[in-house]
N, C-alpha and C. Protein backbone atom coordinates (compact mmCIF):
# COMPACT_ATOMS: atom_id res chain seq x y z
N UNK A 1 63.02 -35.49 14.52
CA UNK A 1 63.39 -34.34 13.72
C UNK A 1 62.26 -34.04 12.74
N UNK A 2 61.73 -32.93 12.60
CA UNK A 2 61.18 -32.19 11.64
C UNK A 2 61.22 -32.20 10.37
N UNK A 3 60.33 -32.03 9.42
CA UNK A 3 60.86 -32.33 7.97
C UNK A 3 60.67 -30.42 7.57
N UNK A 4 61.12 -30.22 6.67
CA UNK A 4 60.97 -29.21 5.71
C UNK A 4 60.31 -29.45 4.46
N UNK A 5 59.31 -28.30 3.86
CA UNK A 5 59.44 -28.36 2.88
C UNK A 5 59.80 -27.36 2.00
N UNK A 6 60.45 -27.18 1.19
CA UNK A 6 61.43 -26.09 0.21
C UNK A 6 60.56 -26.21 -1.09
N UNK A 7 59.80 -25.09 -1.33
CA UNK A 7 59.34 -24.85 -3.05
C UNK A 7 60.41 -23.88 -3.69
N UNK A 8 60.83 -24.32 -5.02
CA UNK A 8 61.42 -23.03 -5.25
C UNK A 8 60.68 -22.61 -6.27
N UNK A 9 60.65 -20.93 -6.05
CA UNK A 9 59.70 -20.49 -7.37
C UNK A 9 60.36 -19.72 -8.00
N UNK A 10 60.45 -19.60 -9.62
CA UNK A 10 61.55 -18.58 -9.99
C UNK A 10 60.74 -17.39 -10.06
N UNK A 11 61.54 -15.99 -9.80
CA UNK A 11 60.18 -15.46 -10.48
C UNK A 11 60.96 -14.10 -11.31
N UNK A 12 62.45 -14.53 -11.48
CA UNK A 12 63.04 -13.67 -13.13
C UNK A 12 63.64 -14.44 -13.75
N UNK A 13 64.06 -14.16 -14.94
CA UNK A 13 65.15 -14.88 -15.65
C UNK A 13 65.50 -13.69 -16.48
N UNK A 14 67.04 -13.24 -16.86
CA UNK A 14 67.51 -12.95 -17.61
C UNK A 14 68.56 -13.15 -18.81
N UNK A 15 68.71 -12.80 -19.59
CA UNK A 15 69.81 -13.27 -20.75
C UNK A 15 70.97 -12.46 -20.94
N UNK A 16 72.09 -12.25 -20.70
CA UNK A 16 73.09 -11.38 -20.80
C UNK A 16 73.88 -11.75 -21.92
N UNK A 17 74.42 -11.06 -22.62
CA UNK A 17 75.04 -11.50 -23.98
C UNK A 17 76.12 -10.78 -24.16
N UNK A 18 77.43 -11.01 -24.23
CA UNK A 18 78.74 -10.05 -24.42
C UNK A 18 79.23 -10.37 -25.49
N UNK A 19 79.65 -8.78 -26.48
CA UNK A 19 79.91 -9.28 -28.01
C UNK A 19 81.58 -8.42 -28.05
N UNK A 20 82.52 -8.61 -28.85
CA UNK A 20 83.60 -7.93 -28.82
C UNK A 20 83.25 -6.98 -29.84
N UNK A 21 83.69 -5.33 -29.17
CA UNK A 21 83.35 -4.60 -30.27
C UNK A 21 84.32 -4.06 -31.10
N UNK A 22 85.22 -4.50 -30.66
CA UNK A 22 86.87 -4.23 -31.56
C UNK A 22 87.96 -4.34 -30.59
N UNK A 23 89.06 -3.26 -30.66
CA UNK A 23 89.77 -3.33 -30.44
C UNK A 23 90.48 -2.14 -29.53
N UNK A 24 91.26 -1.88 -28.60
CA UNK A 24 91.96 -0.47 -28.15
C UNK A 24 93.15 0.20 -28.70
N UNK A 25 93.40 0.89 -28.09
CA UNK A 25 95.17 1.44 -28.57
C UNK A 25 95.86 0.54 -28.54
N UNK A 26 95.78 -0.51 -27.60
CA UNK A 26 96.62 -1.16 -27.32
C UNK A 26 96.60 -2.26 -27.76
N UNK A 27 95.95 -2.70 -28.63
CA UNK A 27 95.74 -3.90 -29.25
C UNK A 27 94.64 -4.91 -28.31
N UNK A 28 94.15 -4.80 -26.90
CA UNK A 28 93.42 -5.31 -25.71
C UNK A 28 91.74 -5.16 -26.89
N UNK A 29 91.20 -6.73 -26.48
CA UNK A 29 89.65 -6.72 -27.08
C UNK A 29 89.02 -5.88 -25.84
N UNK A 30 87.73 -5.11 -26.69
CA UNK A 30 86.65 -3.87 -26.29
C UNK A 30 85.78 -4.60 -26.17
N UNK A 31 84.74 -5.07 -24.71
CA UNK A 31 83.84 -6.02 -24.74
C UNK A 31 82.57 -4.95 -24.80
N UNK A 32 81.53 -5.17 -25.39
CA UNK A 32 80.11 -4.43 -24.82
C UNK A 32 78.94 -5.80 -24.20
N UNK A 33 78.02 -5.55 -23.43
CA UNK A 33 77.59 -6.19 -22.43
C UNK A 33 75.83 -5.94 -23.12
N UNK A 34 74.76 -6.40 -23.56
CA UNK A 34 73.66 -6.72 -23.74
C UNK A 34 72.40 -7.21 -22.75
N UNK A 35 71.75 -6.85 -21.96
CA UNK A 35 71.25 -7.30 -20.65
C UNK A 35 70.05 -7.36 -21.82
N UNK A 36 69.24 -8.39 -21.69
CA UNK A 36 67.59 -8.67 -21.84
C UNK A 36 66.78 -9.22 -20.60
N UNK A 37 65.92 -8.81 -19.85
CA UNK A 37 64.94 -9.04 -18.96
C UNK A 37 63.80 -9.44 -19.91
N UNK A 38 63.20 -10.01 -18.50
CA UNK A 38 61.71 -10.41 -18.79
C UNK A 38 61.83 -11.70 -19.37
N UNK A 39 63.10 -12.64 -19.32
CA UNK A 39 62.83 -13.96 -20.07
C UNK A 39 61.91 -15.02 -19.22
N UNK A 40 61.07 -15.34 -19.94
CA UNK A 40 60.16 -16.50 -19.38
C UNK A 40 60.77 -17.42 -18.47
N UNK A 41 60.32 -17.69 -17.05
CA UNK A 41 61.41 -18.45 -16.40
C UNK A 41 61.03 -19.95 -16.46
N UNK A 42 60.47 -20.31 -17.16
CA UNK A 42 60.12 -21.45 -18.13
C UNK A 42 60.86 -21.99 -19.19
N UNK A 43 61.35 -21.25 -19.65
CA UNK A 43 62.00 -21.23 -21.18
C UNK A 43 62.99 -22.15 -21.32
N UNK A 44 63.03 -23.21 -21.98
CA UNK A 44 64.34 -24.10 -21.95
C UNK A 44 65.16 -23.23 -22.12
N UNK A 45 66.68 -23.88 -21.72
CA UNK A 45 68.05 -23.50 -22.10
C UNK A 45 68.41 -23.38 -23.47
N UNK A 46 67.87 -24.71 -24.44
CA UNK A 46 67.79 -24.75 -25.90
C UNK A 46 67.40 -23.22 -26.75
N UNK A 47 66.21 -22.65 -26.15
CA UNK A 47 65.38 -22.19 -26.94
C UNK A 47 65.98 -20.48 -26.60
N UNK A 48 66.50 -20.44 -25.43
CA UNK A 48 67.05 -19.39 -25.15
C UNK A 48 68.07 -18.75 -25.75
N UNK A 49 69.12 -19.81 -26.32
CA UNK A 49 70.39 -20.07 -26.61
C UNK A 49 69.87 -19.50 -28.84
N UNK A 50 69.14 -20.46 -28.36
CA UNK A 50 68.89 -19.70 -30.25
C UNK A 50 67.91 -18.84 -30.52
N UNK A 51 67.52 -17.76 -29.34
CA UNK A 51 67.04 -17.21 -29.73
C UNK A 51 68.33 -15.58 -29.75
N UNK A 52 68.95 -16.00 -28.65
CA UNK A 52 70.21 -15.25 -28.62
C UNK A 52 71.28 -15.24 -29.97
N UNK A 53 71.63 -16.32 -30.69
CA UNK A 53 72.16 -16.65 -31.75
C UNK A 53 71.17 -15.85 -32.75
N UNK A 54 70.02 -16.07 -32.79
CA UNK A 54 69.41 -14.94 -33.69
C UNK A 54 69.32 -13.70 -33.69
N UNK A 55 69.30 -13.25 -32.86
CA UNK A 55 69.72 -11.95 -32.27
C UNK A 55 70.96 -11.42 -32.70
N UNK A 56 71.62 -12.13 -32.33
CA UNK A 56 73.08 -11.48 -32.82
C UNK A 56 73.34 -11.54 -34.41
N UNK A 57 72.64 -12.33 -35.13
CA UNK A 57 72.97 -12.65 -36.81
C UNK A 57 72.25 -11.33 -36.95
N UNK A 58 70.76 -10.67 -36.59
CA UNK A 58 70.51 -9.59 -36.93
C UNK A 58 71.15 -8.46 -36.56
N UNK A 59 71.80 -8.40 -35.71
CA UNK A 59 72.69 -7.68 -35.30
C UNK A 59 73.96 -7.27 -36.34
N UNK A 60 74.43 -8.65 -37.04
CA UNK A 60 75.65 -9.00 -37.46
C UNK A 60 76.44 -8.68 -36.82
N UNK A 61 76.74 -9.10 -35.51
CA UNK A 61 77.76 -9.45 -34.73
C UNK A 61 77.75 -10.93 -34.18
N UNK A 62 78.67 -10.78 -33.25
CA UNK A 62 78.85 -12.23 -32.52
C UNK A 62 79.20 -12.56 -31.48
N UNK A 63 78.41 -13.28 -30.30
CA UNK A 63 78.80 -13.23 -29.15
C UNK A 63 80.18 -13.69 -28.64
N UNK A 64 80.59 -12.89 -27.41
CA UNK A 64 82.01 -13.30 -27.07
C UNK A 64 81.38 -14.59 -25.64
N UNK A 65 79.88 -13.93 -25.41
CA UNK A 65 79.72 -15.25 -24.64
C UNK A 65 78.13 -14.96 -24.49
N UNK A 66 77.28 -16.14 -23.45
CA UNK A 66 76.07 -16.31 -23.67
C UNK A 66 75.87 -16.55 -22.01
N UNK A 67 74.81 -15.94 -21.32
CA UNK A 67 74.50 -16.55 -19.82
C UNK A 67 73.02 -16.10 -19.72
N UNK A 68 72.32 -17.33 -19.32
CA UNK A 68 70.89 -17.26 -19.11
C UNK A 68 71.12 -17.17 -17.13
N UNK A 69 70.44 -16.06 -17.05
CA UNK A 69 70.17 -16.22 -15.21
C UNK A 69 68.95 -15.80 -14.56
C-alpha cells in the first residue's frame, strides 16, 4: 500500500462576532452579526479572542458570542 502525503495550508481565517442589540415586540433578543476577514491564519486563538474583547469595549457593547474560522 501506498503512503500519502497531506499538507494542510490555511489560506483564510475569519472572526465573526454576534452582539445582542436589544430587544423585539415581543420581548425575543435582536442578534446583529460582525464578520472581520483577513485574520492572520497564524494568529493564536488567545490573541484573537482579545483582540475581539477589545473591539467590543470600544464599541461598548458585548458579545453574545465569539468564532474564529
Amino acid at each position: 500500500m501506498e503512503k500519502m502525503v497531506v499538507n494542510n495550508i490555511p489560506v483564510g481565517a475569519a472572526l465573526r462576532l454576534q452582539f445582542q442589540t436589544g430587544v423585539d415586540g415581543n420581548g425575543d433578543p435582536v442578534f446583529r452579526n460582525k464578520n472581520l476577514s483577513n485574520i492572520k491564519t497564524d494568529a493564536l486563538d488567545q490573541d484573537v479572542f482579545e483582540v475581539a474583547q477589545a473591539l467590543t469595549g470600544l464599541a461598548g457593547i458585548y458579545p453574545r458570542g465569539c468564532a474564529a474560522h
